[in-house]
C-alpha atoms as a PDB file:
ATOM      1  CA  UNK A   1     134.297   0.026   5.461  1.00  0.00           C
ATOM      2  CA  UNK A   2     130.919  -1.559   6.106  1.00  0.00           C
ATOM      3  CA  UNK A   3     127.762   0.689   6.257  1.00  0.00           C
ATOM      4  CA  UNK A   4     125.667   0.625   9.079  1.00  0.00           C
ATOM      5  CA  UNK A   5     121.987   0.237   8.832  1.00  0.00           C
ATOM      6  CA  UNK A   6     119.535   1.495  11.296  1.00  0.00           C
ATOM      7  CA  UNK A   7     115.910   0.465  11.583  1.00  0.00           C
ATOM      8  CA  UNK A   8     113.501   2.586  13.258  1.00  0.00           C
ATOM      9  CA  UNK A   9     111.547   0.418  15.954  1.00  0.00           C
ATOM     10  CA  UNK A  10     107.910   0.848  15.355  1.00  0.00           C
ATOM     11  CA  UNK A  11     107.329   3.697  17.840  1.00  0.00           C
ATOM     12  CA  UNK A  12     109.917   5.503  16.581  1.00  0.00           C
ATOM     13  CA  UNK A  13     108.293   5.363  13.387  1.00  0.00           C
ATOM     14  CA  UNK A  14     104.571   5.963  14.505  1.00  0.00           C
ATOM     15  CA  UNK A  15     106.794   9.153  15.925  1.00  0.00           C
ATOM     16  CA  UNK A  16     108.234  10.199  12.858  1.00  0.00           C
ATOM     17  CA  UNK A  17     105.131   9.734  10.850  1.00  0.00           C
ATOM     18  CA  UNK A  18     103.326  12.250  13.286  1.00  0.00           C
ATOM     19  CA  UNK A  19     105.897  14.734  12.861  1.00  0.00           C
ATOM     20  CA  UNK A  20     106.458  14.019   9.189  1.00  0.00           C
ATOM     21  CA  UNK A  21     102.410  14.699   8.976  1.00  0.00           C
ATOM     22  CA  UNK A  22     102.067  18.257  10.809  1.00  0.00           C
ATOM     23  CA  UNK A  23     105.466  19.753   8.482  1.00  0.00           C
ATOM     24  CA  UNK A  24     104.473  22.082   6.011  1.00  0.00           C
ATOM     25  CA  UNK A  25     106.638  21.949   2.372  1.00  0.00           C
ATOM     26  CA  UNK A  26     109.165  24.799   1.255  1.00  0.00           C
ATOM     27  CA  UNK A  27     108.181  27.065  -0.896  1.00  0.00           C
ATOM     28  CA  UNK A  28     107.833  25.808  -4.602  1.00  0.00           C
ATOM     29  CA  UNK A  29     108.181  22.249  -2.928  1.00  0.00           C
ATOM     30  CA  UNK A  30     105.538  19.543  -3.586  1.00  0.00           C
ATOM     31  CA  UNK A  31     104.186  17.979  -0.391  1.00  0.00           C
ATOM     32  CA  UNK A  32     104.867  14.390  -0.092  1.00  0.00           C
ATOM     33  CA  UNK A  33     102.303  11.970   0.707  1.00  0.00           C
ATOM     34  CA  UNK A  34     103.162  10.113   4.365  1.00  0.00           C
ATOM     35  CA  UNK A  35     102.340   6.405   3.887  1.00  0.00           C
ATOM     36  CA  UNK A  36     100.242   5.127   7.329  1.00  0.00           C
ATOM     37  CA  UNK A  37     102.391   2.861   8.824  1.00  0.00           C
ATOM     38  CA  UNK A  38     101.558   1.811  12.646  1.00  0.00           C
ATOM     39  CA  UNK A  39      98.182   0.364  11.807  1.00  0.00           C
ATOM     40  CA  UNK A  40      97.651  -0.485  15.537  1.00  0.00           C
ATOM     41  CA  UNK A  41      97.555   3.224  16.621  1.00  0.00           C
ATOM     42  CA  UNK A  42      95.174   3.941  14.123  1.00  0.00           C
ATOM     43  CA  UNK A  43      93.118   1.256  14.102  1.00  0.00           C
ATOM     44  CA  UNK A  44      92.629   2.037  17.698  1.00  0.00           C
ATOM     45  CA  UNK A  45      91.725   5.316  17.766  1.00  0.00           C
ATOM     46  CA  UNK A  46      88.789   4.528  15.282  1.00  0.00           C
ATOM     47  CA  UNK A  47      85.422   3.042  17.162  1.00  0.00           C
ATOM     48  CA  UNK A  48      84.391  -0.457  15.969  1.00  0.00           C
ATOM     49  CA  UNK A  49      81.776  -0.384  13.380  1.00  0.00           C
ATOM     50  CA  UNK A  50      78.527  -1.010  14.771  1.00  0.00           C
ATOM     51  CA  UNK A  51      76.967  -4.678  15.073  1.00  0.00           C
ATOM     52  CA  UNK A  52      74.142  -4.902  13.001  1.00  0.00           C
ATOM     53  CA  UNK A  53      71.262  -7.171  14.959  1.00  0.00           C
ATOM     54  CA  UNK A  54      68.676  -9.451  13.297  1.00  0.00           C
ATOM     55  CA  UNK A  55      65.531  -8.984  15.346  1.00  0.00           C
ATOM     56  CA  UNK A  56      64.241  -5.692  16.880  1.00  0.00           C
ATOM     57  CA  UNK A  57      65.373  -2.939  15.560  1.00  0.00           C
ATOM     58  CA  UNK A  58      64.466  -0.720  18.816  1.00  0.00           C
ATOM     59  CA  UNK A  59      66.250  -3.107  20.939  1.00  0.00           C
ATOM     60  CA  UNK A  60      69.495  -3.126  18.477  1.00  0.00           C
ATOM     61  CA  UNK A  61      69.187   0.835  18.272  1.00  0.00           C
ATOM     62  CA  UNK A  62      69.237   1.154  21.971  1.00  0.00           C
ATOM     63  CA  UNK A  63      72.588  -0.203  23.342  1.00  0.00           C
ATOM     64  CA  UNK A  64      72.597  -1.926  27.214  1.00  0.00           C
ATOM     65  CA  UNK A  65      73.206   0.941  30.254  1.00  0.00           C
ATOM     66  CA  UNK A  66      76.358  -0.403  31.695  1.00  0.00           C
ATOM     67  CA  UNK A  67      77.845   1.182  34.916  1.00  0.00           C
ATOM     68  CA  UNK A  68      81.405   0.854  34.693  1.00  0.00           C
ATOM     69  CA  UNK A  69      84.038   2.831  37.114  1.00  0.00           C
ATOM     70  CA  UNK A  70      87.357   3.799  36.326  1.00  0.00           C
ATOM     71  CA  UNK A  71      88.430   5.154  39.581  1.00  0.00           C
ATOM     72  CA  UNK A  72      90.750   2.804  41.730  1.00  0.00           C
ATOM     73  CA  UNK A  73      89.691   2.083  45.045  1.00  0.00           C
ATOM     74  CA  UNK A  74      90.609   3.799  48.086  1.00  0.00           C
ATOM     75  CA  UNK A  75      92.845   1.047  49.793  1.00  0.00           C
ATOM     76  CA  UNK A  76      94.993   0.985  46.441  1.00  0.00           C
ATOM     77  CA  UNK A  77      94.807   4.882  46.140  1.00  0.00           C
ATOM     78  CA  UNK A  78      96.285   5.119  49.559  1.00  0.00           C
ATOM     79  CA  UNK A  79      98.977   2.583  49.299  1.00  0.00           C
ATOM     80  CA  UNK A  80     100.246   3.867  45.775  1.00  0.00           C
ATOM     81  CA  UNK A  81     100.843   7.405  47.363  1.00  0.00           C
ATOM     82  CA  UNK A  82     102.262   6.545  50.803  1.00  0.00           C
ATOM     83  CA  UNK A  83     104.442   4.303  48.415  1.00  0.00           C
ATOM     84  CA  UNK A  84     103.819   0.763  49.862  1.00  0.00           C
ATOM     85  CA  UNK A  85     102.521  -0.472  46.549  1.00  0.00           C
ATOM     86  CA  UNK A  86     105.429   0.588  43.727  1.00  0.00           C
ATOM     87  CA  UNK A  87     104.628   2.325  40.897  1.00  0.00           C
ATOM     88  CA  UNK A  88     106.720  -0.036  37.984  1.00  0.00           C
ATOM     89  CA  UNK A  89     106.680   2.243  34.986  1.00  0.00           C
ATOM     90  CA  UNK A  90     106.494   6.046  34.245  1.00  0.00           C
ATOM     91  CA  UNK A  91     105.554   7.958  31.040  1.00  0.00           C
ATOM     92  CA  UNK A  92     105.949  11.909  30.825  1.00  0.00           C
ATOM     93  CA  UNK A  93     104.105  13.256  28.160  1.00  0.00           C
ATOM     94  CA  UNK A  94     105.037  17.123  28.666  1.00  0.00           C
ATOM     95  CA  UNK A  95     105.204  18.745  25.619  1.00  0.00           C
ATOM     96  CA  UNK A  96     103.550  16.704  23.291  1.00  0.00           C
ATOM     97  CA  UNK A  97     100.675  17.187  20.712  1.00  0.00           C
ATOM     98  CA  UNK A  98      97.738  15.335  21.271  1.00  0.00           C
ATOM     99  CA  UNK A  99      98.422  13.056  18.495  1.00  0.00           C
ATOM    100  CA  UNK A 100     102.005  11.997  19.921  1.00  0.00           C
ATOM    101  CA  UNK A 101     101.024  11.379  23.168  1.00  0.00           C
ATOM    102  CA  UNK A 102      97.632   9.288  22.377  1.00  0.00           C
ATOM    103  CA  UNK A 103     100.153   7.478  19.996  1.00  0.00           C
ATOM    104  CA  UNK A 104     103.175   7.506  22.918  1.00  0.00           C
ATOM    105  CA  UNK A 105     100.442   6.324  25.916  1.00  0.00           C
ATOM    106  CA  UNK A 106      98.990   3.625  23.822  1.00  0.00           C
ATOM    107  CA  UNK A 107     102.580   2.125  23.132  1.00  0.00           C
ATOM    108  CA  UNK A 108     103.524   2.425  26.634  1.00  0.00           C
ATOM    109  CA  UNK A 109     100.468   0.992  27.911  1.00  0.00           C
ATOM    110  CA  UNK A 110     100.694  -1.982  25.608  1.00  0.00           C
ATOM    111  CA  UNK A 111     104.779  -2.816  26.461  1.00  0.00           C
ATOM    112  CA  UNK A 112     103.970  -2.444  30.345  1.00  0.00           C
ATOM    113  CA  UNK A 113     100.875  -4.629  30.247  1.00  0.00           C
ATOM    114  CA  UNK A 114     102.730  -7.492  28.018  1.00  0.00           C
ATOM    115  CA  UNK A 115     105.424  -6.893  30.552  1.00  0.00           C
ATOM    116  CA  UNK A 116     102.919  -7.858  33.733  1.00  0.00           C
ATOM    117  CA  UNK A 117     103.524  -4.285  35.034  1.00  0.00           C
ATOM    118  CA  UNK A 118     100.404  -3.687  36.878  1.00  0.00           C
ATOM    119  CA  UNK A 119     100.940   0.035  38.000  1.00  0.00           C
ATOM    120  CA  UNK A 120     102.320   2.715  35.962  1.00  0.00           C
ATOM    121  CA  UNK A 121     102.297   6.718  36.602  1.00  0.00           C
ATOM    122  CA  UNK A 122     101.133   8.768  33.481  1.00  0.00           C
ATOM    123  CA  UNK A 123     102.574  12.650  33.732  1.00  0.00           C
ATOM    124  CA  UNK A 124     100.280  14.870  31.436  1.00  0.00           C
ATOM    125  CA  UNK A 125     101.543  17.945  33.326  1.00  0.00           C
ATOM    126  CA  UNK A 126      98.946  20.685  35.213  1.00  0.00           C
ATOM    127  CA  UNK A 127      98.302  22.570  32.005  1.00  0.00           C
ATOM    128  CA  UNK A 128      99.352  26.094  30.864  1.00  0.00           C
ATOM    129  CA  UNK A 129      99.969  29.096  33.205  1.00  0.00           C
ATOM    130  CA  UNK A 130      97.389  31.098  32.152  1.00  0.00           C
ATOM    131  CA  UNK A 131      94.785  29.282  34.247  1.00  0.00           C
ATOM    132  CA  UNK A 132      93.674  27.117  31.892  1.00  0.00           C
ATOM    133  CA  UNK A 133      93.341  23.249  32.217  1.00  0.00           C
ATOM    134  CA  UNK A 134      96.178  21.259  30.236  1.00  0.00           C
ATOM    135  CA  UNK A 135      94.719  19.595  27.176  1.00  0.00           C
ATOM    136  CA  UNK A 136      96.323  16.452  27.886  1.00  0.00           C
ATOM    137  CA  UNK A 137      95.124  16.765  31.692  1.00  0.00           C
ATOM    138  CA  UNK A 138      91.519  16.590  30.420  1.00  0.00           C
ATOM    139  CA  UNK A 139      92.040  14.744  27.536  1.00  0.00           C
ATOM    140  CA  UNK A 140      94.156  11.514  28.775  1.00  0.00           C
ATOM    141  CA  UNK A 141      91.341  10.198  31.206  1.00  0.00           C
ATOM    142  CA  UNK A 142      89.114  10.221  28.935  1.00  0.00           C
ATOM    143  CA  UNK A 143      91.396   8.689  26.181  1.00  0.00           C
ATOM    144  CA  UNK A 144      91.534   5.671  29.330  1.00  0.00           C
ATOM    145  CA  UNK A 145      88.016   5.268  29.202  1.00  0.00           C
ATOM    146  CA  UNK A 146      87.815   4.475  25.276  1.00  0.00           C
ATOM    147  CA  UNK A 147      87.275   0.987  23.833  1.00  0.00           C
ATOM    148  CA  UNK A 148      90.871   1.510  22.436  1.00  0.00           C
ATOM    149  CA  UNK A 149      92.558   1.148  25.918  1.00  0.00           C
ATOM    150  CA  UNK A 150      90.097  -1.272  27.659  1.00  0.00           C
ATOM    151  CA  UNK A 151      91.631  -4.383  26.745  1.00  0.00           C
ATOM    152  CA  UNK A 152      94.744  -2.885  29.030  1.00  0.00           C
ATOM    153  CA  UNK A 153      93.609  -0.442  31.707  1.00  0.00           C
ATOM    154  CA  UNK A 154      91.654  -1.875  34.348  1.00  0.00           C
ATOM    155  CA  UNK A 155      91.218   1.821  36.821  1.00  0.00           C
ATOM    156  CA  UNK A 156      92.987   5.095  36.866  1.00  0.00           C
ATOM    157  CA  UNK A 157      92.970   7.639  39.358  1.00  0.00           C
ATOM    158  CA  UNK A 158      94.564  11.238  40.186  1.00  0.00           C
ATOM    159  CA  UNK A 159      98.020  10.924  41.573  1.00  0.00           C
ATOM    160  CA  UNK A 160      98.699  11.985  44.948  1.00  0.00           C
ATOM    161  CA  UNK A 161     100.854  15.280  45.477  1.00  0.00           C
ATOM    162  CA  UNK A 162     103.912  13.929  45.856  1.00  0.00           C
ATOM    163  CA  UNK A 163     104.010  12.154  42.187  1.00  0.00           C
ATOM    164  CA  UNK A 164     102.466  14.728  40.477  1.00  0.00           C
ATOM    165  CA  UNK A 165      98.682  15.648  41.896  1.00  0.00           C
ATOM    166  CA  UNK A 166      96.401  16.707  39.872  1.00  0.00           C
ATOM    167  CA  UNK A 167      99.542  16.444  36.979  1.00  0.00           C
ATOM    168  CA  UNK A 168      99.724  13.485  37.112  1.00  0.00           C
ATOM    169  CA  UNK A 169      97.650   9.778  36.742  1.00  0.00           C
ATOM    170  CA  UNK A 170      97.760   6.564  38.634  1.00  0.00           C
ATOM    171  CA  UNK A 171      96.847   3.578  36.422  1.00  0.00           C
ATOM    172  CA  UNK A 172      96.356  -0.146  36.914  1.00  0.00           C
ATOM    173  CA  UNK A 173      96.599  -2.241  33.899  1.00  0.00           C
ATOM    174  CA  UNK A 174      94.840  -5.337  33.468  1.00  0.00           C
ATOM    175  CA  UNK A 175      96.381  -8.594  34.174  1.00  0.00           C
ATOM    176  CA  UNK A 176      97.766 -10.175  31.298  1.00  0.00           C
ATOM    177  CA  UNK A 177      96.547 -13.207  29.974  1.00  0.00           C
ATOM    178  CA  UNK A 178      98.676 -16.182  29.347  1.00  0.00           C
END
């Protein structure tokens, strides 16, 4: 008999590394350190280290006003929720920590855009039932926005009520480059 081996891909293992992370030892157990493997997820969430100028110091310590808008614009809004542009790729992230979505989102984002999908519907769910706004419903368009994603999301939007409303995200990645 031959033994079978598995490899995790390397989502499944920036997934088990999360979990691995948050578990707490037994009692009289020694906690194991969790080597960081998935560079690309971390690396990403960091900021790049700041440029350091020659010349002006004001000028370098000052960085350029730029106006930039993530919200898609209203011909593509409309045809995305009537359906007459299609929506190629979904991601529910329901249920996760913040950690395993950021980690889930940027993975999916980066397959779909290497794919040439240029639409994709992000579920973060309407939050708890107490009234409260979801944490991922706040937090995931502004994760969008971040220097992390730009190189693949071009706009996002609210969804419209029938995939999701306020639930749910409409985004438009950036064409890829060949």
């Amino acid at each position: 008999m031959t033994r079978r081996i598995d490899r995790l891909s390397e989502d499944d293992r920036v997934l088990w590394n999360l979990g691995a992370r948050t578990t707490k030892p037994l009692k009289g157990k020694i906690a194991v350190d969790i080597p960081n493997i998935g560079p690309e997820i971390d690396d990403a969430r960091q900021a790049p280290p700041p440029v350091q100028v020659a010349g002006n110091a004001a000028a370098a310590a000052k960085p350029k006003a730029q106006h930039v808008s993530h919200a898609l614009d209203e011909p593509t809004l409309d045809k995305l929720s009537k359906g007459r542009l299609p929506i190629e790729g979904r991601v529910d992230l329901h249920g996760l920590t913040q950690d395993e979505a950021y980690s889930l989102l940027f993975s999916f984002l980066h397959r779909a855009h290497a794919g040439g999908i240029r639409y994709v519907l992000v579920i973060t769910g309407k939050g708890s039932s107490s009234g409260g706004d979801g944490v991922l419903r706040r937090a995931v368009p502004s994760w969008l926005s971040t220097p992390a994603f730009r190189p693949l999301v071009s706009s996002h939007d609210h969804a419209a009520r029938n995939h999701g409303g306020s639930g749910a995200l409409y985004v438009r990645l950036r064409r890829a480059r060949s």
